[in-house]
Protein backbone atom coordinates (compact mmCIF):
# COMPACT_ATOMS: atom_id res chain seq x y z
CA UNK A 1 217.30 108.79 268.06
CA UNK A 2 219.39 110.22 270.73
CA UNK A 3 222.30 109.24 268.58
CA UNK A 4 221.85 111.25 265.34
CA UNK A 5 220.82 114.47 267.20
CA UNK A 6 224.54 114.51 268.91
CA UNK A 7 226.27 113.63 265.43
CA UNK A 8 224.93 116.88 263.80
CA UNK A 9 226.46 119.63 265.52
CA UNK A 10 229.58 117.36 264.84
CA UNK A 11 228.87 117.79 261.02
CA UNK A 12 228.21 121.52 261.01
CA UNK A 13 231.64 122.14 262.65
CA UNK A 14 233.92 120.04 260.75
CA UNK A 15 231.90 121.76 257.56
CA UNK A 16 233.39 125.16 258.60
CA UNK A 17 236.86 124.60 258.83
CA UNK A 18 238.28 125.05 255.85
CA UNK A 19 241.65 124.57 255.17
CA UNK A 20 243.85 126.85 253.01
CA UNK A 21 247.29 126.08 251.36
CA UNK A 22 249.95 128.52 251.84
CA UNK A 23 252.75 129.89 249.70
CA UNK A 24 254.82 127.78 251.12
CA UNK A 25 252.90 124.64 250.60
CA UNK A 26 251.18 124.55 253.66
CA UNK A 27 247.82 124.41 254.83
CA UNK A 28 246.91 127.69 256.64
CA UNK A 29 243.58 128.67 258.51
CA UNK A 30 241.59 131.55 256.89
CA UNK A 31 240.69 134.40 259.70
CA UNK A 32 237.21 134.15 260.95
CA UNK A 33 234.89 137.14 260.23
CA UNK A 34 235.27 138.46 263.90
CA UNK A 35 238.99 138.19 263.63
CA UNK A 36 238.81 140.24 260.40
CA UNK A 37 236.64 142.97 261.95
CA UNK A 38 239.52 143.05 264.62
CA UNK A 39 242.29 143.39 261.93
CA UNK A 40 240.29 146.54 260.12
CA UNK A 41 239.42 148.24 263.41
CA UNK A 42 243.22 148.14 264.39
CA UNK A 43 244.40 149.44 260.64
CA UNK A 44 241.59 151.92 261.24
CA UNK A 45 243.16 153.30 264.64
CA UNK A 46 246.62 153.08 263.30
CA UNK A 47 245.37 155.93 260.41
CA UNK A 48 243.88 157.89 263.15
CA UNK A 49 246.75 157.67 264.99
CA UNK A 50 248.91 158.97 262.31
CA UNK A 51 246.14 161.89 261.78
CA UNK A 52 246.51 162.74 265.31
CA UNK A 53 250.02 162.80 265.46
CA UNK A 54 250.23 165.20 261.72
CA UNK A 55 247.16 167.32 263.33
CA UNK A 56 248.91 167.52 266.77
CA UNK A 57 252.82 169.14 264.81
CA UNK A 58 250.51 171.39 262.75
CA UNK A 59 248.87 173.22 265.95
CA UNK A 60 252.28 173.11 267.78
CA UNK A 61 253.27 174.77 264.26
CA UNK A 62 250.78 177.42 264.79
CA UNK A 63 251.27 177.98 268.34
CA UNK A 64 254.72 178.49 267.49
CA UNK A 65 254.02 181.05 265.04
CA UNK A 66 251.58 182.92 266.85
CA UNK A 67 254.16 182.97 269.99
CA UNK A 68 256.66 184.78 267.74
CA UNK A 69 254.04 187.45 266.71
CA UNK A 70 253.38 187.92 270.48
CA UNK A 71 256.57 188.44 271.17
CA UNK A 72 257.44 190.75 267.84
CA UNK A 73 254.62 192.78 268.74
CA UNK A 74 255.41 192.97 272.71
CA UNK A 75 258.95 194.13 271.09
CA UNK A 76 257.23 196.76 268.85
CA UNK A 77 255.18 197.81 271.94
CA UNK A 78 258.15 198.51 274.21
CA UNK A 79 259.47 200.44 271.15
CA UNK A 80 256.31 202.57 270.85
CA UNK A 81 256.35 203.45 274.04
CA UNK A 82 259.93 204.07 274.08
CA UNK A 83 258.97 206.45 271.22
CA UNK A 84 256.41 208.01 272.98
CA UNK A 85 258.42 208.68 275.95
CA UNK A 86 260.89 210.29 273.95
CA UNK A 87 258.65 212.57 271.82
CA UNK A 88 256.55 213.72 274.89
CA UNK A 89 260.47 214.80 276.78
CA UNK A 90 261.20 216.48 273.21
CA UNK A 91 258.29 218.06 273.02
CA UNK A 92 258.38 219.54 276.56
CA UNK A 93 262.10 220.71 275.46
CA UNK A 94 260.84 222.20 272.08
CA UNK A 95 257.81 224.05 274.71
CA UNK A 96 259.88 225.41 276.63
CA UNK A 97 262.95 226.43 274.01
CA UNK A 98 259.64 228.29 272.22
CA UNK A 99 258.47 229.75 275.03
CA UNK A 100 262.01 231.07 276.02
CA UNK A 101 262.83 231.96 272.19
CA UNK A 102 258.58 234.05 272.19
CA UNK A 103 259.86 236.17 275.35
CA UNK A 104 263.32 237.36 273.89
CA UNK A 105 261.40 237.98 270.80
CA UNK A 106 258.66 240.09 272.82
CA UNK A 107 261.66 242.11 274.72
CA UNK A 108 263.41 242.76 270.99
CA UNK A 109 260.64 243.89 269.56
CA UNK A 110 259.44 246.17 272.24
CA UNK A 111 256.71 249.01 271.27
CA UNK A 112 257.16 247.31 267.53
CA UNK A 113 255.01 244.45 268.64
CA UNK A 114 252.50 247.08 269.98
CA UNK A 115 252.41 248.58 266.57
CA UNK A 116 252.03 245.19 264.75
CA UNK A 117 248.88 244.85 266.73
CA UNK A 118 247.45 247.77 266.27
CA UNK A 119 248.24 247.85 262.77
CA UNK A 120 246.75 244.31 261.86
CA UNK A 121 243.79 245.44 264.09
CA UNK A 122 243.27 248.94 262.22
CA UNK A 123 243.47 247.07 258.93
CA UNK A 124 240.94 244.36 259.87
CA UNK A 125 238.20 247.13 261.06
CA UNK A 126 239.20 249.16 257.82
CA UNK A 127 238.58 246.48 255.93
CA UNK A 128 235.01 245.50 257.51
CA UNK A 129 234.01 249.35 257.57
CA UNK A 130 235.23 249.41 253.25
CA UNK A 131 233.57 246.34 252.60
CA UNK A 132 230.25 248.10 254.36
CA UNK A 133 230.72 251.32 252.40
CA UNK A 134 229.55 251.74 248.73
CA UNK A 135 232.91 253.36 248.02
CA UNK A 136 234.08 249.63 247.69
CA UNK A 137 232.23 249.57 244.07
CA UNK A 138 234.38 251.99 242.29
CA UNK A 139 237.55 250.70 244.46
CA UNK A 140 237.28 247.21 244.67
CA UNK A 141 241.51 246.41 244.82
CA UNK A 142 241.81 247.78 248.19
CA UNK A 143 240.02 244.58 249.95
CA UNK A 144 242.76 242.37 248.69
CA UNK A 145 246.00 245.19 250.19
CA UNK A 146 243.72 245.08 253.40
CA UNK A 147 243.30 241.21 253.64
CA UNK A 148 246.83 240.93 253.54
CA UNK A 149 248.06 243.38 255.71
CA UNK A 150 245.55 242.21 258.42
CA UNK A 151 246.34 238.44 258.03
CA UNK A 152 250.36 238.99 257.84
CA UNK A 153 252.56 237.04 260.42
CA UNK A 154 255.56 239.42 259.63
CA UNK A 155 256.39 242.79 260.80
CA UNK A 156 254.67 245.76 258.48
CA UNK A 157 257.25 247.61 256.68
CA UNK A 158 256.95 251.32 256.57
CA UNK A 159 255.34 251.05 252.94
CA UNK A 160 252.31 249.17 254.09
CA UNK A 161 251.82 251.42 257.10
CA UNK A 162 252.05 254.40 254.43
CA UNK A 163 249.59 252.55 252.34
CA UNK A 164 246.99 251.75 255.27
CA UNK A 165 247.50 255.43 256.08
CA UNK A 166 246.22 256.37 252.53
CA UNK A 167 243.23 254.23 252.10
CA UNK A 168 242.18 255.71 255.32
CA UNK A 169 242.39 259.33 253.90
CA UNK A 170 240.85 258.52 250.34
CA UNK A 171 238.23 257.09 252.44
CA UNK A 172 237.58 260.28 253.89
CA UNK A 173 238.00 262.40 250.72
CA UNK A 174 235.82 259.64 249.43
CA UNK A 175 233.00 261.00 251.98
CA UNK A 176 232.81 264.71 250.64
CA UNK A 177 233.11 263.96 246.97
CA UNK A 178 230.11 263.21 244.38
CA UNK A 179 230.98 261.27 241.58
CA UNK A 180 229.93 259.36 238.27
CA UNK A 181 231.40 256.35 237.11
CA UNK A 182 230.32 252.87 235.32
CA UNK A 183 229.44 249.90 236.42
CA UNK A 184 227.05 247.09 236.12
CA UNK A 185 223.62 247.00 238.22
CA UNK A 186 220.98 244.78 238.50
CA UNK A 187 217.64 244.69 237.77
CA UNK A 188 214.42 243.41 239.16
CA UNK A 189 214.40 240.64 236.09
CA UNK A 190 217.89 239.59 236.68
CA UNK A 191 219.53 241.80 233.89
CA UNK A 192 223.15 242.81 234.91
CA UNK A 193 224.30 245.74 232.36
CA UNK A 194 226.88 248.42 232.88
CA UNK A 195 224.97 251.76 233.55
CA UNK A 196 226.49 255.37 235.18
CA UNK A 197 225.79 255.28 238.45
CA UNK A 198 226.37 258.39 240.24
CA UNK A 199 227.81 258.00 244.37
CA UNK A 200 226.66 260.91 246.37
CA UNK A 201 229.97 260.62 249.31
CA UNK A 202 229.38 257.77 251.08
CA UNK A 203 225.74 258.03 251.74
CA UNK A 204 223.06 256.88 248.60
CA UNK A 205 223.59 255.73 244.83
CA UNK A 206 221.63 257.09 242.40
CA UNK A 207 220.90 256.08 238.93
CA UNK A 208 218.57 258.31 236.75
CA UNK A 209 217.03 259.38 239.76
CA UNK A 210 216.35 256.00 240.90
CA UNK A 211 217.77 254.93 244.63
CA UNK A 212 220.42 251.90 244.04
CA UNK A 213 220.87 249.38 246.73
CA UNK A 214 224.59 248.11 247.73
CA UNK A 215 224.86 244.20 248.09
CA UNK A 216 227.63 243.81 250.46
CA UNK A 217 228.21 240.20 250.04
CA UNK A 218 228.90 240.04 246.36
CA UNK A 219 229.84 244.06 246.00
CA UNK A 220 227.15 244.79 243.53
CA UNK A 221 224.27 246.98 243.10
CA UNK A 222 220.89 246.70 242.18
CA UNK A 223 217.55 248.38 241.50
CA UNK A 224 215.75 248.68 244.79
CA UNK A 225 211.96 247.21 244.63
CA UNK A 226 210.67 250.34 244.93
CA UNK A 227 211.35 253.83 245.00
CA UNK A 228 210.35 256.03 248.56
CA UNK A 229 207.59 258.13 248.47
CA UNK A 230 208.45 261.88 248.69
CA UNK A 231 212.05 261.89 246.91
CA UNK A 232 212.42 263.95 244.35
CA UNK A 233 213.79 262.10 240.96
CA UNK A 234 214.01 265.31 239.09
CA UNK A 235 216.66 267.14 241.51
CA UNK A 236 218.74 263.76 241.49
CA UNK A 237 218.36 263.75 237.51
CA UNK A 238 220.05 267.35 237.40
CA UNK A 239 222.81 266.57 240.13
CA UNK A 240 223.94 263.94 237.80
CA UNK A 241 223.45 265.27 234.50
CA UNK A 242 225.43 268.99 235.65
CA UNK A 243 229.20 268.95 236.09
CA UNK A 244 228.92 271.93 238.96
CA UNK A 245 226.11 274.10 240.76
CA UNK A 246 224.74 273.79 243.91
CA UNK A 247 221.92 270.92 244.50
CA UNK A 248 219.66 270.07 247.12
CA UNK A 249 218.83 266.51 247.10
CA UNK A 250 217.78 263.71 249.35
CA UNK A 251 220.02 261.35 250.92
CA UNK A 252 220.15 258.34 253.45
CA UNK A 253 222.72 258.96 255.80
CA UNK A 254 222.39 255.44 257.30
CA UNK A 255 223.75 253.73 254.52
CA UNK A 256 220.56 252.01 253.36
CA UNK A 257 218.73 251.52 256.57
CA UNK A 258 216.42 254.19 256.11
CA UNK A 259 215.41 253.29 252.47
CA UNK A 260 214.57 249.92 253.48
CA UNK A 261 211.81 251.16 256.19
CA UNK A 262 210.41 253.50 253.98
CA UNK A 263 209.56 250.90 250.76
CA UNK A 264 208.12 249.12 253.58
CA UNK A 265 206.19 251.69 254.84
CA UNK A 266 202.71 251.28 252.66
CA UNK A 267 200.93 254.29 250.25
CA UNK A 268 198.00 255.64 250.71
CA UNK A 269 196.41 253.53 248.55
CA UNK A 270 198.02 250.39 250.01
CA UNK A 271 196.65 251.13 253.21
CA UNK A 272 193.04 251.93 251.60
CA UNK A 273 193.42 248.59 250.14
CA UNK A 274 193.57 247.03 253.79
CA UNK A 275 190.03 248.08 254.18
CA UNK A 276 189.08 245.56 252.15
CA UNK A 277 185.56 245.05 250.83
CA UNK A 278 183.57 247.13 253.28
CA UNK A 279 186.31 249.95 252.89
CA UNK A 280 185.70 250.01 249.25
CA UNK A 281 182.04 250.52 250.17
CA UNK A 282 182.57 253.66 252.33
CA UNK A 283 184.76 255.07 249.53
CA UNK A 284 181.96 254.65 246.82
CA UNK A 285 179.62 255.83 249.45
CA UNK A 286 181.95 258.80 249.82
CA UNK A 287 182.18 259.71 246.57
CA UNK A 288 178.35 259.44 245.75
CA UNK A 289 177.43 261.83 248.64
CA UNK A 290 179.89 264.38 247.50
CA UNK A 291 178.46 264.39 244.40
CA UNK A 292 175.36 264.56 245.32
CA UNK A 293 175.89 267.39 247.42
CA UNK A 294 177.76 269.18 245.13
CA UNK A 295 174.97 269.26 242.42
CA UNK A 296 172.14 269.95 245.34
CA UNK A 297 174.65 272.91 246.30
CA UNK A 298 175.16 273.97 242.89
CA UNK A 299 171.59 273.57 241.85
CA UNK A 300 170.06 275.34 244.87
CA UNK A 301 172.55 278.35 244.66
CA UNK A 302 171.54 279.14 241.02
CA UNK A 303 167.92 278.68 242.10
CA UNK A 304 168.29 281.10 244.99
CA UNK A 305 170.15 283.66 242.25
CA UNK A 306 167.51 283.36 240.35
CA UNK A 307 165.01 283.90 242.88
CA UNK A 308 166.77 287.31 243.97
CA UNK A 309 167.12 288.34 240.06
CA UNK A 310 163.71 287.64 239.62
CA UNK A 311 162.78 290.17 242.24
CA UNK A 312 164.53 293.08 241.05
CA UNK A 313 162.68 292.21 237.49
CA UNK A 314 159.58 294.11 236.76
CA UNK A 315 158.55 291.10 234.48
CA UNK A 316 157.74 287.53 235.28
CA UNK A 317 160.71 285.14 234.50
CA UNK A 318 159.38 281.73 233.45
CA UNK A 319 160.81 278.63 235.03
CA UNK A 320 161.59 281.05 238.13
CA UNK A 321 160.18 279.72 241.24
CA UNK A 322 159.67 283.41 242.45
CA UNK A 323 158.07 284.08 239.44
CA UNK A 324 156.10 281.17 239.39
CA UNK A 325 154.46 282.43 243.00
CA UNK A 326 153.86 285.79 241.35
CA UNK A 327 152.07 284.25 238.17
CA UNK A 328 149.82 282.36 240.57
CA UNK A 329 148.94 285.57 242.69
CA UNK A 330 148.46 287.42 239.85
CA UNK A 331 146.25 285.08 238.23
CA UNK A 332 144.14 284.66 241.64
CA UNK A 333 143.99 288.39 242.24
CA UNK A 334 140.43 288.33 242.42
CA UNK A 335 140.16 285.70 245.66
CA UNK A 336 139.12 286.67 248.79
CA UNK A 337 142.19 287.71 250.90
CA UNK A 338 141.89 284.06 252.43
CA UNK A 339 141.44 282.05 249.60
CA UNK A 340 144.67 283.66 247.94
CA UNK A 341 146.58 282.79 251.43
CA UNK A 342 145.83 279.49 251.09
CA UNK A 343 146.45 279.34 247.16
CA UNK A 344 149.87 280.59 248.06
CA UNK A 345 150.61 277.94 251.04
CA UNK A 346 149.32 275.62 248.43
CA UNK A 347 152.10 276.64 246.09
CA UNK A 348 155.13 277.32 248.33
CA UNK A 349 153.90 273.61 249.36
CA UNK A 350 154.35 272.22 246.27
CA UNK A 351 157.69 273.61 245.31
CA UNK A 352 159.01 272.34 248.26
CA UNK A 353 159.38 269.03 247.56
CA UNK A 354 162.04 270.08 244.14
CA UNK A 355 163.60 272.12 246.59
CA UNK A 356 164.70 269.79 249.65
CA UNK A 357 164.60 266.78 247.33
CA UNK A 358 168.03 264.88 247.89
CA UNK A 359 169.22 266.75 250.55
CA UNK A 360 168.38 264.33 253.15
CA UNK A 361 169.95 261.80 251.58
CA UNK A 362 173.06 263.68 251.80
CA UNK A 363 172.37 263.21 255.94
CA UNK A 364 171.96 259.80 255.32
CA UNK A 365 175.31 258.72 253.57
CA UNK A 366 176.93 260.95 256.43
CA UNK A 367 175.50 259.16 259.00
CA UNK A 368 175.75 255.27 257.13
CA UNK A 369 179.25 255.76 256.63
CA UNK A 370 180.58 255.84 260.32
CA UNK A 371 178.32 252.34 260.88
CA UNK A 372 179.76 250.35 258.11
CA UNK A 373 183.35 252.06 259.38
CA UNK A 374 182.26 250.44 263.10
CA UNK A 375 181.11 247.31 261.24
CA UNK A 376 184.76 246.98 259.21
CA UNK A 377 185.88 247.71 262.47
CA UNK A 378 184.16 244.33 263.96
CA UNK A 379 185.31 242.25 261.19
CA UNK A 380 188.96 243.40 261.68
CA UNK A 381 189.33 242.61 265.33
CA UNK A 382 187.13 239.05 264.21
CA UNK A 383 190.07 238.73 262.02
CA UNK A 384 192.74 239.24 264.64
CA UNK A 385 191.47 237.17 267.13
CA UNK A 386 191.21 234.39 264.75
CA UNK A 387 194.55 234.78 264.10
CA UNK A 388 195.35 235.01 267.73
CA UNK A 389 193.30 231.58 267.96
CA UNK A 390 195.24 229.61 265.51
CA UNK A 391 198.97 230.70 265.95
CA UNK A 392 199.15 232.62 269.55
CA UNK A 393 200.50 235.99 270.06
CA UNK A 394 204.33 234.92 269.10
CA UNK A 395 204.39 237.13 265.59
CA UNK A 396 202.74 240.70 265.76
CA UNK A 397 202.40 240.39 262.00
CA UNK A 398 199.93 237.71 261.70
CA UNK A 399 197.39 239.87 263.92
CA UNK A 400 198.58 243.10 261.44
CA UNK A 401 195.95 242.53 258.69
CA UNK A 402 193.12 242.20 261.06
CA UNK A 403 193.91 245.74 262.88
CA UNK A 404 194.62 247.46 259.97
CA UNK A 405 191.90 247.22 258.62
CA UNK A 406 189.41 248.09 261.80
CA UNK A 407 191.60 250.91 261.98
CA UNK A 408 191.08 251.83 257.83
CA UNK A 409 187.35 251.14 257.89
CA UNK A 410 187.14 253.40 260.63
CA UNK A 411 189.20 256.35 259.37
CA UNK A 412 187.53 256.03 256.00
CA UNK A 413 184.04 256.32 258.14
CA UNK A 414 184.92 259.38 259.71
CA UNK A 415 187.16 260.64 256.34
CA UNK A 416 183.27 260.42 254.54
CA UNK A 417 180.96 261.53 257.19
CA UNK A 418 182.93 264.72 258.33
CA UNK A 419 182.69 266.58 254.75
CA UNK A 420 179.62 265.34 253.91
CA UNK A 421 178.21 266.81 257.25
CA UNK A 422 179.52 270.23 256.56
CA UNK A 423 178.00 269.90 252.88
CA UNK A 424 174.47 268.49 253.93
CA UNK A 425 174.28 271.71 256.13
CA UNK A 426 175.19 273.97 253.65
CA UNK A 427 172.76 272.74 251.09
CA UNK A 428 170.02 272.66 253.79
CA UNK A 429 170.70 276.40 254.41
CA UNK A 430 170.43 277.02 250.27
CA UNK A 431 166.99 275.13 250.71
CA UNK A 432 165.46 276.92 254.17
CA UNK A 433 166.69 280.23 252.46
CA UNK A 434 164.77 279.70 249.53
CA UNK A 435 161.78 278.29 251.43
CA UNK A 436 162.05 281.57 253.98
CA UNK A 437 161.95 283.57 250.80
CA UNK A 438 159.28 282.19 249.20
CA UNK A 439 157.01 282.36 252.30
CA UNK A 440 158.33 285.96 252.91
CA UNK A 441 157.53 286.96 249.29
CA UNK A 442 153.92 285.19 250.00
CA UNK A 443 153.27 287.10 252.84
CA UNK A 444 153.74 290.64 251.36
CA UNK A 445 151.35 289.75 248.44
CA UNK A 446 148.84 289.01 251.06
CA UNK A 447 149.67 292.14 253.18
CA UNK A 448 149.79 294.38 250.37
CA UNK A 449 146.38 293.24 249.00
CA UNK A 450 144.92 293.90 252.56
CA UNK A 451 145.92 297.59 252.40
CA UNK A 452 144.15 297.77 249.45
């Protein structure tokens, strides 16, 4: 048993050897799978090897190359700053040949360099105070002459000194002399057509009457928004319609500025406006009292003329309040001297009431009127403080609408109860005169009847 198991291993080995014939005839071993791995793994590093070596003379390649930029560039650098040297030592020279060359040329020229100066500095204010002026619409060309002269780096000759000289005096003959000539203006809906404008010296311009306002920026004219209260259009008219005569017009000597505050200055009826509601309530107030008081005034002088024509008349005028007490004494002639005393009261009594009727009310819209002023007055300063509340005291304008119109309410309170005072005690005097009368006239029927 022993035997077998020690002749097997025998068998398996001589099973693997194979042998192998050569070119050459002979029998040659084939390489074991180990010894094959061996051979690939060596062909396999011999590849890599020759990678290595071709990857290796490519980055000295490159290192090469970028050595030779590095030192191009350090070459370029030192001539840079060669360069740099250089220019900065020229420059100096060229600073101080200039500055050398600027002080011979400031001896040469002497008092002429004073006069440059003062003539580019002349020309320059010229030119701002021309482009300010409304002259500059009829002579535009002489913002170009004067842009020139006051931007020139060369000496002035003695022609643009003459010239400067000249614009200076037309200027000034400009001032005393009223002209017409065309041009286009603007209006308020953007029309621009060509209209005779008339320049009164160097102060307003005028067109029909109408103030013109002078753009400065685009040397144009236009319409202005409104015309000032309190100028007369009909003296402007004539100035520019005659050819000679002598005129008095307005004018704004302040080239504009005085225009502007007074379209902003409000009408009278602007500022009523700022009254608002309860203003418009004094005003109707207002007006109702007056008339009221002007028929009680008219009525109750008529009646009182009446009265006193009535008693120079022998006869009994009917509808005559006088007569109307006669009638009644004459009809109750036959009373006792009492009961025709008190008939009379009785009467007087009666036409008092058509007498004093609606005079007290007169009284009442005089004194109503100041309260709703006081309480227009409350809601303005509400107004303000609301204002005051919400954005602070930083813009006066904000708290403007509230004040006005306390203040309004309250002149438009006093405006209404101050006439309508005076009126309420005139009519009362008609009325007490007429009562007085009546009770007189009374009284010497009763006397008279008592001597009899």
């Amino acid at each position: 048993m022993n035997k077998y198991l020690l002749l097997a291993p025998l068998l398996i080995l001589n099973f693997n050897i194979v042998s192998q014939e050569s070119n050459d005839g002979s029998l040659e071993e084939a390489p074991s799978k180990l010894e094959q791995l061996i051979i690939d793994i060596e062909s396999e590093i011999d590849v890599e090897k020759r990678f290595d070596f071709s990857r290796s003379n490519s980055k000295e390649k490159q290192l090469n190359d970028l050595k030779k930029i590095n030192n191009k560039l350090k070459s370029d650098l030192k001539t840079a700053e060669d360069l740099s040297v250089r220019l900065i030592a020229e420059f100096d020279e060229n600073e101080k040949q200039l500055s050398e060359l600027e002080e011979k040329l400031t001896l040469k020229l002497g008092n002429l360099g004073e006069m440059f100066g003062v003539v580019k500095q002349v020309s320059g204010q010229t030119r701002g105070e021309f482009k300010n002026s409304i002259t500059n619409i009829d002579n535009p060309d002489r913002d170009l002459f004067l842009k020139n002269l006051s931007e020139s780096k060369k000496l002035p000759d003695l022609s643009d000194i003459s010239s400067l000289w000249v614009e200076l005096v037309k200027e000034i003959r400009n001032a005393e002399t009223i002209t017409t000539f065309k041009t286009k203006v603007l209006s308020a809906d953007g029309d621009n057509s060509e209209l005779e404008v008339l320049r009164i010296g160097t102060f307003s311009l005028t067109q029909n009457g109408s103030f013109l306002k002078h753009l400065i920026d685009t040397n144009q004219i236009e319409f202005l928004p409104s015309q000032p209260a309190g100028v007369s259009k009909r003296k402007l008219k004539q100035l520019q319609n005659s050819s000679e005569g002598v005129f008095e017009v307005d004018i704004d000597p302040t080239r504009g500025a005085i225009l502007d505050k007074l379209i902003q200055k409000k009408t009278f009826f602007q500022r009523i406006a700022d009254g608002g509601f309860v203003g418009y309530v004094i005003i109707l107030l207002g007006l109702g009292g007056v008339a009221l008081a002007s028929e009680r005034i008219y009525v109750l002088r008529n009646t009182l003329e009446s009265i006193q024509k009535q008693e120079k008349s022998e006869n009994i005028i009917e509808g005559n309040l006088l007569g109307t007490l006669l009638k009644t004494a004459k009809d109750n002639v036959n009373e006792s001297l009492d009961s025709l005393e008190l008939i009379l009261d009785e009467k007087i009594q009666s036409i008092t009431p058509s007498i004093e009727i609606r005079v007290k009310a007169i009284k009442l819209i005089a004194t109503v009127a100041p309260l709703l002023g006081l309480l227009g007055t409350v809601i303005g300063m509400i107004e303000t403080f609301q204002a005051i509340t919400l954005f602070g005291t930083g813009d006066p304008k904000l708290m403007a609408g509230g004040i006005s119109q306390a203040l309004v309410t309250t002149m438009l309170g006093l405006i209404v109860a101050a006439p309508l005072l005076f009126m309420h005690s005139y009519a009362e005097n008609y009325s007490k005169t007429i009562i007085s009368f009546l009770e007189e006239k009374a009284s010497g029927i009763v006397a008279n009847k008592t001597k009899k």
